[in-house]
C-alpha atoms as a PDB file:
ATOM      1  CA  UNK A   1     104.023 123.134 123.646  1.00  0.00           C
ATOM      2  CA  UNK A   2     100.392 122.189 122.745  1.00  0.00           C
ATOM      3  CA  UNK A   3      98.032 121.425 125.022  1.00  0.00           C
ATOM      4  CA  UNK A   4     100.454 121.517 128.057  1.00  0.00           C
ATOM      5  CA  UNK A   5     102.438 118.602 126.126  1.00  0.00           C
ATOM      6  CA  UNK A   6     105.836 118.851 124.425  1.00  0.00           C
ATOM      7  CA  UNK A   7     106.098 118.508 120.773  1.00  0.00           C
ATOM      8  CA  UNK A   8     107.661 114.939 120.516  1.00  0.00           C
ATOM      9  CA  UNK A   9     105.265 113.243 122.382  1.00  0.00           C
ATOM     10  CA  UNK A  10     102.678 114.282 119.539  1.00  0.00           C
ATOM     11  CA  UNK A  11     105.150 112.853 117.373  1.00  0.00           C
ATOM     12  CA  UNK A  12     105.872 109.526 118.983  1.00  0.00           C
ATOM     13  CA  UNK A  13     101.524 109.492 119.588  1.00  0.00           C
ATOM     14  CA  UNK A  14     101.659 110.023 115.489  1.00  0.00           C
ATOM     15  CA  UNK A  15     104.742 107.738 114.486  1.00  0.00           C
ATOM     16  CA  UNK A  16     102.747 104.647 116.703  1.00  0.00           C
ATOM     17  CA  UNK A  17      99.811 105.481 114.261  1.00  0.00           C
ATOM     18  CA  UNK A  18     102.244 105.283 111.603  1.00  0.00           C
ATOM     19  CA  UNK A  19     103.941 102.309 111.861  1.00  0.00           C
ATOM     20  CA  UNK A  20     100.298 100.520 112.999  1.00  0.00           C
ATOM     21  CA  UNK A  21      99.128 101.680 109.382  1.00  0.00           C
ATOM     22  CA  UNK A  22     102.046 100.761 107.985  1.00  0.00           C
ATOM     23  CA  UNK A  23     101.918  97.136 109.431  1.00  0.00           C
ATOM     24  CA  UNK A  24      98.240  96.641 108.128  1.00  0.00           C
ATOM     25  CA  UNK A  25      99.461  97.687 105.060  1.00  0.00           C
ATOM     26  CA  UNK A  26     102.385  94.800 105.054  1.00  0.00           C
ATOM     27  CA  UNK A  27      99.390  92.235 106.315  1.00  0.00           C
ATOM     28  CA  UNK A  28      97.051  92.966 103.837  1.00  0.00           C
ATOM     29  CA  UNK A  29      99.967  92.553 100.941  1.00  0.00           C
ATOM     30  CA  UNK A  30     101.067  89.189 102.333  1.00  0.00           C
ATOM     31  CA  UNK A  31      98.099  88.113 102.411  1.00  0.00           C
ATOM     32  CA  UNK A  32      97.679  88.579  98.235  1.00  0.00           C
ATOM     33  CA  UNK A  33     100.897  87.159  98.223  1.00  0.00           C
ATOM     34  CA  UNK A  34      99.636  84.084 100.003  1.00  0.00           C
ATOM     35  CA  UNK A  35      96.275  83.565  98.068  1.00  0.00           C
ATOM     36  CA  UNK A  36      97.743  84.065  94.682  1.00  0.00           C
ATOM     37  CA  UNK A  37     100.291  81.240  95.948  1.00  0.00           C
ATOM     38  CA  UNK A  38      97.412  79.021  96.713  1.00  0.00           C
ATOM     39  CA  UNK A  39      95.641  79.509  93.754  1.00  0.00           C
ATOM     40  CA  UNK A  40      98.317  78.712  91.769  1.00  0.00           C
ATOM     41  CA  UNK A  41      99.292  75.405  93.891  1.00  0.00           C
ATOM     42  CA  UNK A  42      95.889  74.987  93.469  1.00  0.00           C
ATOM     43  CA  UNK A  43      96.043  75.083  90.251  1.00  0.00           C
ATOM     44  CA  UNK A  44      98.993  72.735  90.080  1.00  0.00           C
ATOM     45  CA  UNK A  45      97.330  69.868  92.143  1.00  0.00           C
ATOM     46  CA  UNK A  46      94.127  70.046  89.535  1.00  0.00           C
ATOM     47  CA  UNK A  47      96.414  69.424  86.682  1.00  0.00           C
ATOM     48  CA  UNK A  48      97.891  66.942  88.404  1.00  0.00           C
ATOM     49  CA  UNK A  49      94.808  64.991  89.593  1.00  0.00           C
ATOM     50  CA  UNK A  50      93.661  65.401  85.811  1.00  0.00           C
ATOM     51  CA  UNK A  51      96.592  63.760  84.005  1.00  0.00           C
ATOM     52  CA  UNK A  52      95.846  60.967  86.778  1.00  0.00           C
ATOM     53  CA  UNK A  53      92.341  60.872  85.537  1.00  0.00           C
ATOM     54  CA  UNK A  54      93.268  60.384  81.898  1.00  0.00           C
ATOM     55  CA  UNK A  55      96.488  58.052  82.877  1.00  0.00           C
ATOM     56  CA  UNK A  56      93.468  55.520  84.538  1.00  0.00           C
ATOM     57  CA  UNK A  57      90.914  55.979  81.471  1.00  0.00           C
ATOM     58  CA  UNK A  58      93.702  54.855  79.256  1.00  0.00           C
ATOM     59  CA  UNK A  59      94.871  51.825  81.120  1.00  0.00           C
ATOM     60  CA  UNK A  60      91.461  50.867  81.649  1.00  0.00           C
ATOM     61  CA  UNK A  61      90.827  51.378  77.790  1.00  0.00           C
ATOM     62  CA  UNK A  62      93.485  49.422  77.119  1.00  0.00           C
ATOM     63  CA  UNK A  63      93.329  46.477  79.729  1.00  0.00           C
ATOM     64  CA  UNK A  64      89.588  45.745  78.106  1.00  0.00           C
END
C-alpha cells in the first residue's frame, strides 16, 4: 500500500491514462488517414474538372 491506497487503484489511475493516450494516438492516425483521402479525392475531382475544360475548348474549336 502506497500512500494509504492499495496497489490496483494506482493501476486502474495509470491504465485510464493509458487507454486516454492510446485513444489520441488512434485520433491523430485517422485523421492522416482522412486528409490523405481528401487529397487524393481532391485530386480526382481536379482531373476531372480538367478533362471537362479541354472536352469544351475542343468543341468550341471545332463548332467555329
Amino acid at each position: 500500500m502506497l500512500f494509504g491506497l492499495p496497489i490496483w487503484v494506482f493501476l486502474c489511475v495509470a491504465f485510464i491514462f493509458f487507454s486516454g493516450y492510446m485513444a489520441f494516438r488512434a485520433m491523430r492516425a485517422e485523421h492522416s488517414l482522412e486528409q490523405e483521402f481528401i487529397e487524393k479525392e481532391g485530386q480526382v475531382y481536379l482531373k476531372r474538372i480538367e478533362r471537362e475544360k479541354q472536352r469544351r475548348g475542343k468543341q468550341k474549336m471545332t463548332s467555329n
